[in-house]
N, C-alpha and C. Protein backbone atom coordinates (compact mmCIF):
# COMPACT_ATOMS: atom_id res chain seq x y z
N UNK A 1 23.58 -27.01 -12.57
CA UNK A 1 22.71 -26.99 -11.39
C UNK A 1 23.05 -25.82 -10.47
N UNK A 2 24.13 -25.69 -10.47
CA UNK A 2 24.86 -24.39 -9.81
C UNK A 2 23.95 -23.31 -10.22
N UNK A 3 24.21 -23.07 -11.24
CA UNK A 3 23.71 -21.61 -12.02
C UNK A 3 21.84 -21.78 -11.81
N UNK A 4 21.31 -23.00 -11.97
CA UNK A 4 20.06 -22.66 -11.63
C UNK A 4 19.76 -22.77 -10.01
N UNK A 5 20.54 -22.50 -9.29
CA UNK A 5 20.53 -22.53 -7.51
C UNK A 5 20.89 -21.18 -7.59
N UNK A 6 21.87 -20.66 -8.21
CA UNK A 6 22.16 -18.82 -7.72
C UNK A 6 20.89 -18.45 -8.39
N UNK A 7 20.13 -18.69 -9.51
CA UNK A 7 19.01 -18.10 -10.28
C UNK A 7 18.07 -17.77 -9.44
N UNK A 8 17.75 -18.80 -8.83
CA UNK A 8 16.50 -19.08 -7.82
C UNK A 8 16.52 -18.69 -6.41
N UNK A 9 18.18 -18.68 -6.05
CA UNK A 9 18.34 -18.38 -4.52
C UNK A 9 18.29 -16.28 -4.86
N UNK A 10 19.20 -15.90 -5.94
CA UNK A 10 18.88 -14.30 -6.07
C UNK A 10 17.20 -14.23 -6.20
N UNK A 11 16.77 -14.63 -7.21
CA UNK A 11 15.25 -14.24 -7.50
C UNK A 11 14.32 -14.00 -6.34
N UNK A 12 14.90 -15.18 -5.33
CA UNK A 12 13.89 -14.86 -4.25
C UNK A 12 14.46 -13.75 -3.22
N UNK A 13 15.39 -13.33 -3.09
CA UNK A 13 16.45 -12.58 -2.64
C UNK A 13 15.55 -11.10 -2.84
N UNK A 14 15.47 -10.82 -4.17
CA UNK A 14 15.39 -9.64 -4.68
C UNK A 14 13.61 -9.42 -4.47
N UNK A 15 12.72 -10.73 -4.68
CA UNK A 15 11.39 -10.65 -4.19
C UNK A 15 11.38 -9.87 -2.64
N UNK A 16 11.85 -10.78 -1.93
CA UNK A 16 11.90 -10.53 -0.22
C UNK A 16 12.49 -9.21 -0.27
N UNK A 17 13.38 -8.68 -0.64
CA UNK A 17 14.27 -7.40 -0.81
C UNK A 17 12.83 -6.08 -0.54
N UNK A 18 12.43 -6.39 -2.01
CA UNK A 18 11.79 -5.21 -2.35
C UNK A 18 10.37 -5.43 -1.25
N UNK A 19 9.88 -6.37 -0.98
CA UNK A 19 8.75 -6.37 0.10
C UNK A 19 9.19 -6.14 1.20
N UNK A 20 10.31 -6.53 1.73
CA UNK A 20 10.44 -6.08 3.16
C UNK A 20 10.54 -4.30 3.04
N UNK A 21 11.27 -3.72 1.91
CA UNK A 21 10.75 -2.44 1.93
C UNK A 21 9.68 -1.62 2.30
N UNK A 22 8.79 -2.54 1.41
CA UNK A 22 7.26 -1.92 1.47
C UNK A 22 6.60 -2.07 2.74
N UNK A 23 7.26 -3.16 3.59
CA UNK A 23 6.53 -3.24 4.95
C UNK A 23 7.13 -2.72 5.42
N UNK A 24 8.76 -2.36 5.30
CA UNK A 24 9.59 -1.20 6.52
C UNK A 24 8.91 0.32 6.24
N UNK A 25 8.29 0.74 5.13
CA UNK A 25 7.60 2.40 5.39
C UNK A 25 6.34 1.88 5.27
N UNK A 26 5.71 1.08 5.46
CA UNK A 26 4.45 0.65 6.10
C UNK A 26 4.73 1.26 7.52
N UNK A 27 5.22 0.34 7.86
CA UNK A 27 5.53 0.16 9.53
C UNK A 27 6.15 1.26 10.13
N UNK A 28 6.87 1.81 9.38
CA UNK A 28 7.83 3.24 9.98
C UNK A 28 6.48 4.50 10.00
N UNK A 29 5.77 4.71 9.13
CA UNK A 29 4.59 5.47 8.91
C UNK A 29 3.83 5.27 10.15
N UNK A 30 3.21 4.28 10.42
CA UNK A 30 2.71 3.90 11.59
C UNK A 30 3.09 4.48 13.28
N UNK A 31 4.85 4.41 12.94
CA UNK A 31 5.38 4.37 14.45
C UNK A 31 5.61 5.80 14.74
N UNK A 32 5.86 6.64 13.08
CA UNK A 32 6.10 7.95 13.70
C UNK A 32 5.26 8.94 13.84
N UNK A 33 5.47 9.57 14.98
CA UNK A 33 4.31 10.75 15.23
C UNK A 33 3.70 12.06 14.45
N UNK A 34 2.60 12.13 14.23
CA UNK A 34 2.14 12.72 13.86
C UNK A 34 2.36 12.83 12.00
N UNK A 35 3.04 11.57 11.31
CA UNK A 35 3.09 11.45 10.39
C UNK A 35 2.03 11.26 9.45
N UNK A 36 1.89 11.86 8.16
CA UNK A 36 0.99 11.70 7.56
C UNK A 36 1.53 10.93 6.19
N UNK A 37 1.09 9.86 5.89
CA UNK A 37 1.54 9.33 4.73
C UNK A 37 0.76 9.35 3.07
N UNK A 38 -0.27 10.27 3.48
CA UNK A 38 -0.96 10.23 2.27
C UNK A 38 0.10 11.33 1.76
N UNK A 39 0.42 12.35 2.84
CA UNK A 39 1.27 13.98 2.10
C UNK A 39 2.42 13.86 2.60
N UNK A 40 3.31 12.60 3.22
CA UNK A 40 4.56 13.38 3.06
C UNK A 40 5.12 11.98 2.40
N UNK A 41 6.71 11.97 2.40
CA UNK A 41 7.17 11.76 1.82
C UNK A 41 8.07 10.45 2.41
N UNK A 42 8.42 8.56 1.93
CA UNK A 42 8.99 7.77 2.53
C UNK A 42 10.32 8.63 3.25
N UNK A 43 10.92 9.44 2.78
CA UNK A 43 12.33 9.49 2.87
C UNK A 43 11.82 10.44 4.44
N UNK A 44 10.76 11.15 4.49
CA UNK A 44 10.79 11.75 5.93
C UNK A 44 10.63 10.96 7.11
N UNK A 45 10.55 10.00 6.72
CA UNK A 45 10.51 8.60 8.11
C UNK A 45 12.12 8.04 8.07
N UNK A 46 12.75 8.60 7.82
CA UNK A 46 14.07 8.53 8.22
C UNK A 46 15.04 9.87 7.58
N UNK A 47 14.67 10.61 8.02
CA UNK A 47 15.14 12.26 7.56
C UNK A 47 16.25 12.36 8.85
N UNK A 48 16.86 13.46 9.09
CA UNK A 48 17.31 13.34 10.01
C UNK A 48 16.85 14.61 11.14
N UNK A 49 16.76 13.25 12.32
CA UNK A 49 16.51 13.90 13.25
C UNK A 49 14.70 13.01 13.50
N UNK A 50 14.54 12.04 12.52
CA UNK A 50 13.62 11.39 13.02
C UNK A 50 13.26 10.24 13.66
N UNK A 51 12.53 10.03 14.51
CA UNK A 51 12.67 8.92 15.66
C UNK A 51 13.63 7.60 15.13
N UNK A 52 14.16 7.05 16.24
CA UNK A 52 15.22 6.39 15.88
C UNK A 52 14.83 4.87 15.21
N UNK A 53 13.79 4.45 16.03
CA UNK A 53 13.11 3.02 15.86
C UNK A 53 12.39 3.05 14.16
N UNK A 54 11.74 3.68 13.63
CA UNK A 54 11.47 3.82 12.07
C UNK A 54 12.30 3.92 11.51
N UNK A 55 13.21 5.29 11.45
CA UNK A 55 14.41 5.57 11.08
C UNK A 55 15.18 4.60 10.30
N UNK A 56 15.72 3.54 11.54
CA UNK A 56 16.34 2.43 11.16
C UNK A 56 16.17 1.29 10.53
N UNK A 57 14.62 0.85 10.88
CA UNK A 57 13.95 0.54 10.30
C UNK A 57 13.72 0.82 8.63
N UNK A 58 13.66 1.91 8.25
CA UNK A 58 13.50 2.16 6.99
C UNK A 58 15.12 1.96 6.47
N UNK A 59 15.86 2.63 7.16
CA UNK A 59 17.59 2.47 6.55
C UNK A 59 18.23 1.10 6.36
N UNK A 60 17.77 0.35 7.02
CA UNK A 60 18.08 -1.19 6.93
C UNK A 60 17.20 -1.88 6.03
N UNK A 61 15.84 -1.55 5.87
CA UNK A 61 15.33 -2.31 4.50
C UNK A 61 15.90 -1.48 3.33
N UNK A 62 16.46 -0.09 3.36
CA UNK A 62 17.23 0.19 2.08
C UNK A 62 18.05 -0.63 1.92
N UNK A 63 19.39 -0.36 2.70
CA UNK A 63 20.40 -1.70 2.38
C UNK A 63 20.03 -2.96 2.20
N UNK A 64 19.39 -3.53 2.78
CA UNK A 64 19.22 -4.89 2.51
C UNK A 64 18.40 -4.56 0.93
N UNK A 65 17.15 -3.71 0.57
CA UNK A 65 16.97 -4.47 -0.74
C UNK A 65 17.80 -3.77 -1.78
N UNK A 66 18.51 -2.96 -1.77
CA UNK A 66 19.63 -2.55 -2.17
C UNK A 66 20.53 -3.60 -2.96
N UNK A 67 20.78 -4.28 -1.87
CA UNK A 67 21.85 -5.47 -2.13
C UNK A 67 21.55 -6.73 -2.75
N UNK A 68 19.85 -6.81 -2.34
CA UNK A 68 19.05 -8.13 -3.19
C UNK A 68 18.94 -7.45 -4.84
N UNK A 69 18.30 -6.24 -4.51
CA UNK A 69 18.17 -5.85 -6.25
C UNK A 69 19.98 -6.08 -7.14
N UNK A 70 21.09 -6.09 -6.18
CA UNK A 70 22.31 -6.15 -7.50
C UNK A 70 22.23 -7.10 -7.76
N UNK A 71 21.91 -8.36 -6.35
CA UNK A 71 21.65 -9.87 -7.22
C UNK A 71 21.01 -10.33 -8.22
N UNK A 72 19.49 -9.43 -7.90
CA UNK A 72 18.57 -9.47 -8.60
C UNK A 72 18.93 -9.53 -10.28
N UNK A 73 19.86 -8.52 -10.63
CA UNK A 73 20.06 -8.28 -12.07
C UNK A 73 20.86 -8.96 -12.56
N UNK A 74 21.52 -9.91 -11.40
CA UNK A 74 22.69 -11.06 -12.11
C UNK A 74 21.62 -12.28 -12.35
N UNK A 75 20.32 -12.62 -11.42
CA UNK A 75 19.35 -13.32 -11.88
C UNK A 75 18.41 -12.87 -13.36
N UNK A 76 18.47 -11.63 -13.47
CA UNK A 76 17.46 -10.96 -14.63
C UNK A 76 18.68 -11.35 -16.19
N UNK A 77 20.02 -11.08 -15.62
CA UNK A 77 21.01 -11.59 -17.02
C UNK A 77 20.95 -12.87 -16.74
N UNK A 78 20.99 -13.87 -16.21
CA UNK A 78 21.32 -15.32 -16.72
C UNK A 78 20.27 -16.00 -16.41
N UNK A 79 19.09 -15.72 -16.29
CA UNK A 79 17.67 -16.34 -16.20
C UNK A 79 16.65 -15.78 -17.49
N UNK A 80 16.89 -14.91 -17.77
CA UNK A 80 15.85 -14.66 -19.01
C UNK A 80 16.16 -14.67 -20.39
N UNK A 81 15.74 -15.55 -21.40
CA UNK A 81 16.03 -15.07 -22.70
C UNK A 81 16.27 -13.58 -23.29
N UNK A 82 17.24 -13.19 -24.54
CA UNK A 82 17.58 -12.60 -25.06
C UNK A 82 18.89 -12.00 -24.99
N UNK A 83 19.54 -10.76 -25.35
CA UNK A 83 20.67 -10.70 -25.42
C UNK A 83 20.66 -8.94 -24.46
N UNK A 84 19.92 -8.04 -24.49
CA UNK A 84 20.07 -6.86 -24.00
C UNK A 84 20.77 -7.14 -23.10
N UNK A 85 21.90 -6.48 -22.12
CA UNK A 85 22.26 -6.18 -20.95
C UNK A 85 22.12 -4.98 -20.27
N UNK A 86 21.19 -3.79 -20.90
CA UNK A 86 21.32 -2.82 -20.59
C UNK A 86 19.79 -3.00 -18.87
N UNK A 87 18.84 -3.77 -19.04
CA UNK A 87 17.80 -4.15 -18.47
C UNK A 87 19.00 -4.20 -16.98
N UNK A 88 19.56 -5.61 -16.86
CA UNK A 88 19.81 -5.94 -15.90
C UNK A 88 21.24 -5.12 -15.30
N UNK A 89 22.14 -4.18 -16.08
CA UNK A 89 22.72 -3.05 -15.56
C UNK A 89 21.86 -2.03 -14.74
N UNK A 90 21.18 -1.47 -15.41
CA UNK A 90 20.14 -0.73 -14.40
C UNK A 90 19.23 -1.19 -13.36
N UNK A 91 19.26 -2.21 -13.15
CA UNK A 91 19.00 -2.68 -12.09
C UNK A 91 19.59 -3.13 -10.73
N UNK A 92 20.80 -3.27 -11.48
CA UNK A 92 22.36 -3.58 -10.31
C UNK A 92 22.36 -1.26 -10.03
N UNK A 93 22.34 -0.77 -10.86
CA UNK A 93 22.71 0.96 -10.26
C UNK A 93 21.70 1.05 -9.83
N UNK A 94 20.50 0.65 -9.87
CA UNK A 94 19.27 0.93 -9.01
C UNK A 94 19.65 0.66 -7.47
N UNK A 95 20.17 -0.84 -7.28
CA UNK A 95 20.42 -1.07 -5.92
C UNK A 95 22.05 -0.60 -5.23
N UNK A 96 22.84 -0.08 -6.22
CA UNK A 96 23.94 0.43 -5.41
C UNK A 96 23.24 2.15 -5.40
N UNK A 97 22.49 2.46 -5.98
CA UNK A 97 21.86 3.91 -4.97
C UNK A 97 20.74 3.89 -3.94
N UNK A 98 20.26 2.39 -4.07
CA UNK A 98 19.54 2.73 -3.20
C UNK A 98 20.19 2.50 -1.87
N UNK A 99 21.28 1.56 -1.23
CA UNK A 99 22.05 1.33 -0.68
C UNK A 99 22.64 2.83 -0.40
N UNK A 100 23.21 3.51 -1.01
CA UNK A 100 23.96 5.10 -0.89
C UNK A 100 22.98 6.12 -0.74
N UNK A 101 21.65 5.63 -0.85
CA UNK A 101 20.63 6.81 -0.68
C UNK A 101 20.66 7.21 1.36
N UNK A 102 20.98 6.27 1.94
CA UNK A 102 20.83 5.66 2.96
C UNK A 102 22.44 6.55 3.79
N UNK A 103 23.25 7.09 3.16
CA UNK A 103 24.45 8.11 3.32
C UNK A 103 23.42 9.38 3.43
N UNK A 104 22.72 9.68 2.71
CA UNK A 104 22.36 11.10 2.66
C UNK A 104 20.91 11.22 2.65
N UNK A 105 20.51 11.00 4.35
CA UNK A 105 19.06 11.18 4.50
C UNK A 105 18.96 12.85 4.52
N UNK A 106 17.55 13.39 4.31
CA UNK A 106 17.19 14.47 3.66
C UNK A 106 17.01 15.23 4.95
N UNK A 107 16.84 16.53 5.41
CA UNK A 107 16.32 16.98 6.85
C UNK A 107 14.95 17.21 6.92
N UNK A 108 14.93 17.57 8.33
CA UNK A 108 13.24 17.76 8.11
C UNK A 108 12.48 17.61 7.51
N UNK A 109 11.17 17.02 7.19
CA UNK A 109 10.67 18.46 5.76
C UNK A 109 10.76 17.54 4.41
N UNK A 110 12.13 17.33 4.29
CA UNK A 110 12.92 17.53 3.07
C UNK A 110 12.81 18.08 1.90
N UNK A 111 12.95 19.33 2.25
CA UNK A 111 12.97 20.56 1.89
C UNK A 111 13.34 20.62 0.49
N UNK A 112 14.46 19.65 -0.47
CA UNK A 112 14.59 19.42 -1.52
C UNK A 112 15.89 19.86 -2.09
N UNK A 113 16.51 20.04 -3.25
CA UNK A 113 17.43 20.73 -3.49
C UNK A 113 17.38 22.17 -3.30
N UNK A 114 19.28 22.11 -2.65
CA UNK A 114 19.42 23.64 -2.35
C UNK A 114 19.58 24.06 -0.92
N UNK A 115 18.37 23.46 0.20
CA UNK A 115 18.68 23.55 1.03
C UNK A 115 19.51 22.91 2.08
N UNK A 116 19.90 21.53 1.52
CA UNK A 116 21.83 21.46 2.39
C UNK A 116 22.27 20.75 0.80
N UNK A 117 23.25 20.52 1.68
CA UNK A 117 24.14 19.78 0.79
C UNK A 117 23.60 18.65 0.92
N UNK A 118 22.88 18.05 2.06
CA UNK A 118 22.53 16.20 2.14
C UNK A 118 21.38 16.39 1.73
N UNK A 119 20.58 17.34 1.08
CA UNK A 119 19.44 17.18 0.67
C UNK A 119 19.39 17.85 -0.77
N UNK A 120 20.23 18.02 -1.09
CA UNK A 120 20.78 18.37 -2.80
C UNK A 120 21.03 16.88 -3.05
N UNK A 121 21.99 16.12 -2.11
CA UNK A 121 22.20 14.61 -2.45
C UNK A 121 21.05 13.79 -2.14
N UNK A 122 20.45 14.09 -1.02
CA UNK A 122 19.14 12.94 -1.58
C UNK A 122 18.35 13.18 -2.41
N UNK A 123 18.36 14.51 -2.82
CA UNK A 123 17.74 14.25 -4.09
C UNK A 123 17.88 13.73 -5.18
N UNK A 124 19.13 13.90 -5.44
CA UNK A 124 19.97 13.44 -6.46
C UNK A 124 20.43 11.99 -6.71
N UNK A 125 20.73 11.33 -5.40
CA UNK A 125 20.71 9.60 -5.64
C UNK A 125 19.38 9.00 -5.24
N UNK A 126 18.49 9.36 -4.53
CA UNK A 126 17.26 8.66 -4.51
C UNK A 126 15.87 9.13 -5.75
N UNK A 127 16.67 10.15 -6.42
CA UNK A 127 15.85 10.11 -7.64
C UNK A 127 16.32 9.39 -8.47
N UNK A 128 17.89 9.33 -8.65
CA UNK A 128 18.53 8.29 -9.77
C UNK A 128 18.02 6.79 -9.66
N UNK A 129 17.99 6.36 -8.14
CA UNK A 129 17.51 4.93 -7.37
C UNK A 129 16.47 4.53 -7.84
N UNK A 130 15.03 5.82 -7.73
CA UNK A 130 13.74 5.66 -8.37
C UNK A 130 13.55 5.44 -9.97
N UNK A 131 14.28 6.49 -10.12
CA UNK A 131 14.28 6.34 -11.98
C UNK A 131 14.77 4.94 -12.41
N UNK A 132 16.07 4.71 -12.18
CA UNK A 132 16.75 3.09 -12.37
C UNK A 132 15.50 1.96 -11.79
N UNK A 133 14.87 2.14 -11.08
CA UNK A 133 13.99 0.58 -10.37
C UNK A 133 13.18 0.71 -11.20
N UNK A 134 12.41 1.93 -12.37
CA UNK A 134 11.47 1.99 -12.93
C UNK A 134 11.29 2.07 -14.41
N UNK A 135 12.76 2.30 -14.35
CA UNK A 135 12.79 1.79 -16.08
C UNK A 135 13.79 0.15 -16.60
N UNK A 136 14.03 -0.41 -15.50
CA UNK A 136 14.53 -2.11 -15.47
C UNK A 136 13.24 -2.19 -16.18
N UNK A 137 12.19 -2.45 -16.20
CA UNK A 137 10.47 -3.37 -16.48
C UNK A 137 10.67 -3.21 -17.56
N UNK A 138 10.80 -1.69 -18.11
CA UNK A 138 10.64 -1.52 -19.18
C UNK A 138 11.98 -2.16 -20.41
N UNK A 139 13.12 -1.69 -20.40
CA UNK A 139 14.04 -2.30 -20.54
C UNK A 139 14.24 -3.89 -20.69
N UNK A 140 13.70 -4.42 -19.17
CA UNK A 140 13.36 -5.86 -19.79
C UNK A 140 12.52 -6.49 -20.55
N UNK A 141 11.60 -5.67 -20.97
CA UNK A 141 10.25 -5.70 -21.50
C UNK A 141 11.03 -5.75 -23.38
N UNK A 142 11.90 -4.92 -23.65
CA UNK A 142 12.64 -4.66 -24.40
C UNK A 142 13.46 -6.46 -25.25
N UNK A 143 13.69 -6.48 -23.92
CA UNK A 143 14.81 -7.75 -24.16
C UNK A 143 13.97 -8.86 -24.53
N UNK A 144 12.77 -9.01 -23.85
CA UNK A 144 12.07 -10.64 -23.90
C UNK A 144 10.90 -10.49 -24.73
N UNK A 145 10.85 -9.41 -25.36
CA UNK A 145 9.47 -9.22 -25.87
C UNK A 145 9.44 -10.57 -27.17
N UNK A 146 10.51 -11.10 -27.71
CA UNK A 146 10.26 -11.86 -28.79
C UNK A 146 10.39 -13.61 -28.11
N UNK A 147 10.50 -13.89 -26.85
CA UNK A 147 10.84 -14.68 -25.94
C UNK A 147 9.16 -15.38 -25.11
N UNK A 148 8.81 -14.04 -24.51
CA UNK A 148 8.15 -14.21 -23.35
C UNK A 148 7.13 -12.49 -24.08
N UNK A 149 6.55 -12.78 -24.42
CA UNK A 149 5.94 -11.78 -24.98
C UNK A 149 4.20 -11.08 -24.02
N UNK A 150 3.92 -12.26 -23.06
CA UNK A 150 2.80 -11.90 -22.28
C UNK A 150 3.77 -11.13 -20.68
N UNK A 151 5.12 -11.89 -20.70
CA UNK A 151 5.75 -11.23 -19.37
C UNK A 151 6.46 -9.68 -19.76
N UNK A 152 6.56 -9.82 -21.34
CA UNK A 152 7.05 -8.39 -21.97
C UNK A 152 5.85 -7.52 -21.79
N UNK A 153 4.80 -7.98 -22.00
CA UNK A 153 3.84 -6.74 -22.00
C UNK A 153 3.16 -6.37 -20.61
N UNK A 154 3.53 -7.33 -19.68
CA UNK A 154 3.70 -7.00 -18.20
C UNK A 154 4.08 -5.88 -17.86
N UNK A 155 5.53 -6.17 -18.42
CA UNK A 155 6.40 -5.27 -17.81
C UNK A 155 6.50 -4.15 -17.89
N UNK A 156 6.03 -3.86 -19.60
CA UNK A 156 5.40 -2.76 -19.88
C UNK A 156 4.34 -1.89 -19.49
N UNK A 157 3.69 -2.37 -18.94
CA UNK A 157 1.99 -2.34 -18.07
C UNK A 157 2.86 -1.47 -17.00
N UNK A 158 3.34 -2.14 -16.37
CA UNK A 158 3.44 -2.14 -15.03
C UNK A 158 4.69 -1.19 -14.73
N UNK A 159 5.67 -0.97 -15.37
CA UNK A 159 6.72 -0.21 -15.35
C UNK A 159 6.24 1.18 -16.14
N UNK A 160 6.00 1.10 -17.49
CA UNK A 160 5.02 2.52 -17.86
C UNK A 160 4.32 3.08 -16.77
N UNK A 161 3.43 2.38 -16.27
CA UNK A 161 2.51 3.15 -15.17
C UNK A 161 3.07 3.27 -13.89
N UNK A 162 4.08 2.52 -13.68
CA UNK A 162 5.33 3.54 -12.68
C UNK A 162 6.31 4.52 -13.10
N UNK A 163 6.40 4.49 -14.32
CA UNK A 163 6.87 5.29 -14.94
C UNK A 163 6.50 6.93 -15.05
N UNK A 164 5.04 6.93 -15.41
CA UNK A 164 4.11 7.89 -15.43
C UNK A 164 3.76 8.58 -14.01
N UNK A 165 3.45 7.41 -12.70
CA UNK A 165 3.51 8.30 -11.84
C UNK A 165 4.36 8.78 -11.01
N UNK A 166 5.83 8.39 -11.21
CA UNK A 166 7.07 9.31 -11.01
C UNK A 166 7.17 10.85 -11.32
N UNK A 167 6.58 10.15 -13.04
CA UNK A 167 6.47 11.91 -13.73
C UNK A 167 5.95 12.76 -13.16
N UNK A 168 4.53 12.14 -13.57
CA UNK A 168 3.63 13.47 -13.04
C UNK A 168 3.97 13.92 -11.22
N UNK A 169 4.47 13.20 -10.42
CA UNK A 169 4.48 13.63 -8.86
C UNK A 169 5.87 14.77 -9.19
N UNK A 170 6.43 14.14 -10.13
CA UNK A 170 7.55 15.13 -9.65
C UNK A 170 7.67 16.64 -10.88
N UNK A 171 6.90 16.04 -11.74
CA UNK A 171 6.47 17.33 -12.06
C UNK A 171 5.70 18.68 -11.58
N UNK A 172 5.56 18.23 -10.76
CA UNK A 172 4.51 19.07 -9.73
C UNK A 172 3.11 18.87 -9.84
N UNK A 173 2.51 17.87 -9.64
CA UNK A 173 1.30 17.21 -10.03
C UNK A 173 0.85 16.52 -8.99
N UNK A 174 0.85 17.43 -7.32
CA UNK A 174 0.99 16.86 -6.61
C UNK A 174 -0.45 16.94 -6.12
N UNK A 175 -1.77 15.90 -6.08
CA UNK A 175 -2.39 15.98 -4.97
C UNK A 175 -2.33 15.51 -3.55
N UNK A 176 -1.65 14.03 -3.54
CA UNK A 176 -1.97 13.45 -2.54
C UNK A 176 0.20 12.90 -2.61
N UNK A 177 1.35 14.07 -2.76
CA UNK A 177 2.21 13.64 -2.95
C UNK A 177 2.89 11.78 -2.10
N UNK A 178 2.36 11.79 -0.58
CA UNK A 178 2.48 10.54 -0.20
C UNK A 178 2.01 9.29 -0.65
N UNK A 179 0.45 9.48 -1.26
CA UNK A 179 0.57 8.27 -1.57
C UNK A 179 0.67 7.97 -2.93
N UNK A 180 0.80 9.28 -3.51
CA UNK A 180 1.26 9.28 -5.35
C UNK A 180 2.17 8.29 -5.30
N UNK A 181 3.84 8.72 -4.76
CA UNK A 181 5.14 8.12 -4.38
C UNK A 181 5.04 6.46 -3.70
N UNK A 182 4.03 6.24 -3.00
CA UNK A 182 3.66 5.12 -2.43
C UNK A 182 3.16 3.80 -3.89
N UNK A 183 2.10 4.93 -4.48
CA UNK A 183 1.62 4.14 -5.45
C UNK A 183 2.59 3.63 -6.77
N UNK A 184 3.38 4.41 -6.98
CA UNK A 184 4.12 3.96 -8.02
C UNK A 184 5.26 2.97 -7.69
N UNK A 185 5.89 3.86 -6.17
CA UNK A 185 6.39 2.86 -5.60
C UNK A 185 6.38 1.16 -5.61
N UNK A 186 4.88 0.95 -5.14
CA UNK A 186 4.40 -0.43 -5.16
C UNK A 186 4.16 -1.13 -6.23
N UNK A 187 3.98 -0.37 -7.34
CA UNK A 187 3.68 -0.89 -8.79
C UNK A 187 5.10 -1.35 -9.50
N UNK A 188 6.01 -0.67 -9.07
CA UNK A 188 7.03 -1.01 -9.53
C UNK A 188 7.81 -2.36 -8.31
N UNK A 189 7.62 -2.65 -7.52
CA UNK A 189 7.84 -3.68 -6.50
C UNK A 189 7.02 -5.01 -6.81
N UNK A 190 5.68 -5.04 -7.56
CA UNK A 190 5.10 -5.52 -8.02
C UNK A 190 5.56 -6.06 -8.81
N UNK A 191 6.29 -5.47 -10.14
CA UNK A 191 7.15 -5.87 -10.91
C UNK A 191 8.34 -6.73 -10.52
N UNK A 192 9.09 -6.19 -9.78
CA UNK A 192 9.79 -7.12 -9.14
C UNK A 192 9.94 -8.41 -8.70
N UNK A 193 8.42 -8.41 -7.92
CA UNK A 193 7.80 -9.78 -7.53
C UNK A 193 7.80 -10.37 -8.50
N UNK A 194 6.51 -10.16 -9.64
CA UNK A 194 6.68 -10.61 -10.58
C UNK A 194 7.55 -11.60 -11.48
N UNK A 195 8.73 -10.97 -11.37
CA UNK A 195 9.86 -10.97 -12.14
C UNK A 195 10.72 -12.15 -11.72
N UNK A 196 10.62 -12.09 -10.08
CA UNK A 196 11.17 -13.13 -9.63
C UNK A 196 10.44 -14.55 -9.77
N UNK A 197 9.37 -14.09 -9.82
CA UNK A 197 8.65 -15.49 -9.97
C UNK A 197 8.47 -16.38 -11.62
N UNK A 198 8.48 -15.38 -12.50
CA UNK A 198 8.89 -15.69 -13.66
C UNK A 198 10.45 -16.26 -13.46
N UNK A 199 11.11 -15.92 -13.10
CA UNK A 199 12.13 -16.81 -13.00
C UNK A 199 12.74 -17.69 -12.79
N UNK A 200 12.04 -18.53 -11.44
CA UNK A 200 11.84 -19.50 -10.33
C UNK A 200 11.07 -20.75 -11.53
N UNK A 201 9.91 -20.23 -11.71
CA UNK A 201 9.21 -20.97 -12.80
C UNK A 201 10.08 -21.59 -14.15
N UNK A 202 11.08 -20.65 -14.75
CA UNK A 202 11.63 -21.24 -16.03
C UNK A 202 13.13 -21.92 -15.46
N UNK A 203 13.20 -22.09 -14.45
CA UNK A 203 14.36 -22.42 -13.77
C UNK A 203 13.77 -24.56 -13.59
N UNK A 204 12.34 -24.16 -13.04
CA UNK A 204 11.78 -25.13 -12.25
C UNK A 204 11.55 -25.72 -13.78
N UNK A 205 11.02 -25.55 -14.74
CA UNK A 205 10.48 -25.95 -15.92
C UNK A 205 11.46 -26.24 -16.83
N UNK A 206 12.99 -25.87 -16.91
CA UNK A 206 14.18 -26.37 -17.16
C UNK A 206 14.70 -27.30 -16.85
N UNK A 207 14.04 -27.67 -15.74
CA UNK A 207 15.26 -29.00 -14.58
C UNK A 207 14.18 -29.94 -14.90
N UNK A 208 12.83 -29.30 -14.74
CA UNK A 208 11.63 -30.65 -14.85
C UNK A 208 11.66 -31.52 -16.48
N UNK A 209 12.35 -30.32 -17.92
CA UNK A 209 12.47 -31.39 -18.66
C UNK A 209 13.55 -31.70 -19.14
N UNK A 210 14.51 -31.54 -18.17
CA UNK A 210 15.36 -32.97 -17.74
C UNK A 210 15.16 -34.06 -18.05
């Protein structure tokens, strides 16, 4: 009973995690001036040197879903059939960078690699952060496909096509770079949700045939 109470108490952990995100650069977009969110970029609503009230706002829903996603992957290993562990490892390094992304906000602009040293590093752990949140789906998709084979091809759906628009934005495929980053963003948070709720369910459907 233990183990299906941490299952269910992370799962929802890591749901709330990743949405309060999406409403902290909702909301940070909103508060800061003259921001444009179709063309710039989440990480410039807390760059440095930008208003303090978003700022923090955005830096505190990092940490916090940061810390739900490591739970998250101790719920993704002992809640889902199969044997992979590689799914729910990358999902625990997803949330200890996104947590450390939050050390090295980008300046201005964020100008990208090259021009400081804290913006050589945000590039460098908040791309690792992005890449890791967006290939867990897939990965788990990997593990349950002979299990759960309609939540495998979910994941696939839904992590591929966050997958893809990582690529192409950062390949330089930029029209609308804000809400490219937004969109994949959410598709992959989606997943998340998802994920947690698949979990909650075989937790609830375990105890019920009891």
């Amino acid at each position: 009973m233990e183990r299906s109470t941490g299952i269910v108490v992370t799962a929802i952990a890591g749901m709330l995690g990743v949405t309060f995100y999406v409403v902290a650069w909702a909301v940070a977009g909103v508060l800061t001036p003259d921001y444009d969110p179709l063309r710039q970029a989440i990480s410039e609503t807390f760059a440095l040197g930008a208003p303090i009230v978003p700022a923090t706002l955005v830096r505190v829903s990092l940490v916090v879903s940061g810390v739900a996603l490591v739970a998250f992957a101790w719920a993704l290993d002992r809640g889902l059939p199969g044997t992979g562990r590689a799914g729910p490892a990358v999902c625990a390094i997803s949330g200890v960078l996104t947590v450390f992304v939050v050390a090295f906000p980008c300046t201005a602009g964020c100008p990208g690699v090259g021009a400081s040293f804290t913006d050589t590093m945000h590039v460098i752990v908040a791309g690792g952060g992005y890449l890791t949140l967006l290939v867990t789906p897939v990965l788990i998709a990997l593990r349950v496909r002979e299990h759960l084979p309609v939540f495998a091809r979910w994941s696939l759906v839904l992590g591929g096509l966050a997958l893809l628009g990582f690529v192409v934005r950062n390949l330089g495929f930029e029209v609308l770079p804000g809400l490219q980053q937004r969109i994949f963003n959410t598709i992959a948070d989606a997943w998340y949700v998802v994920a947690g709720a698949v979990l909650i369910l075989r937790v609830r459907r375990h105890e019920g045939g009891r």
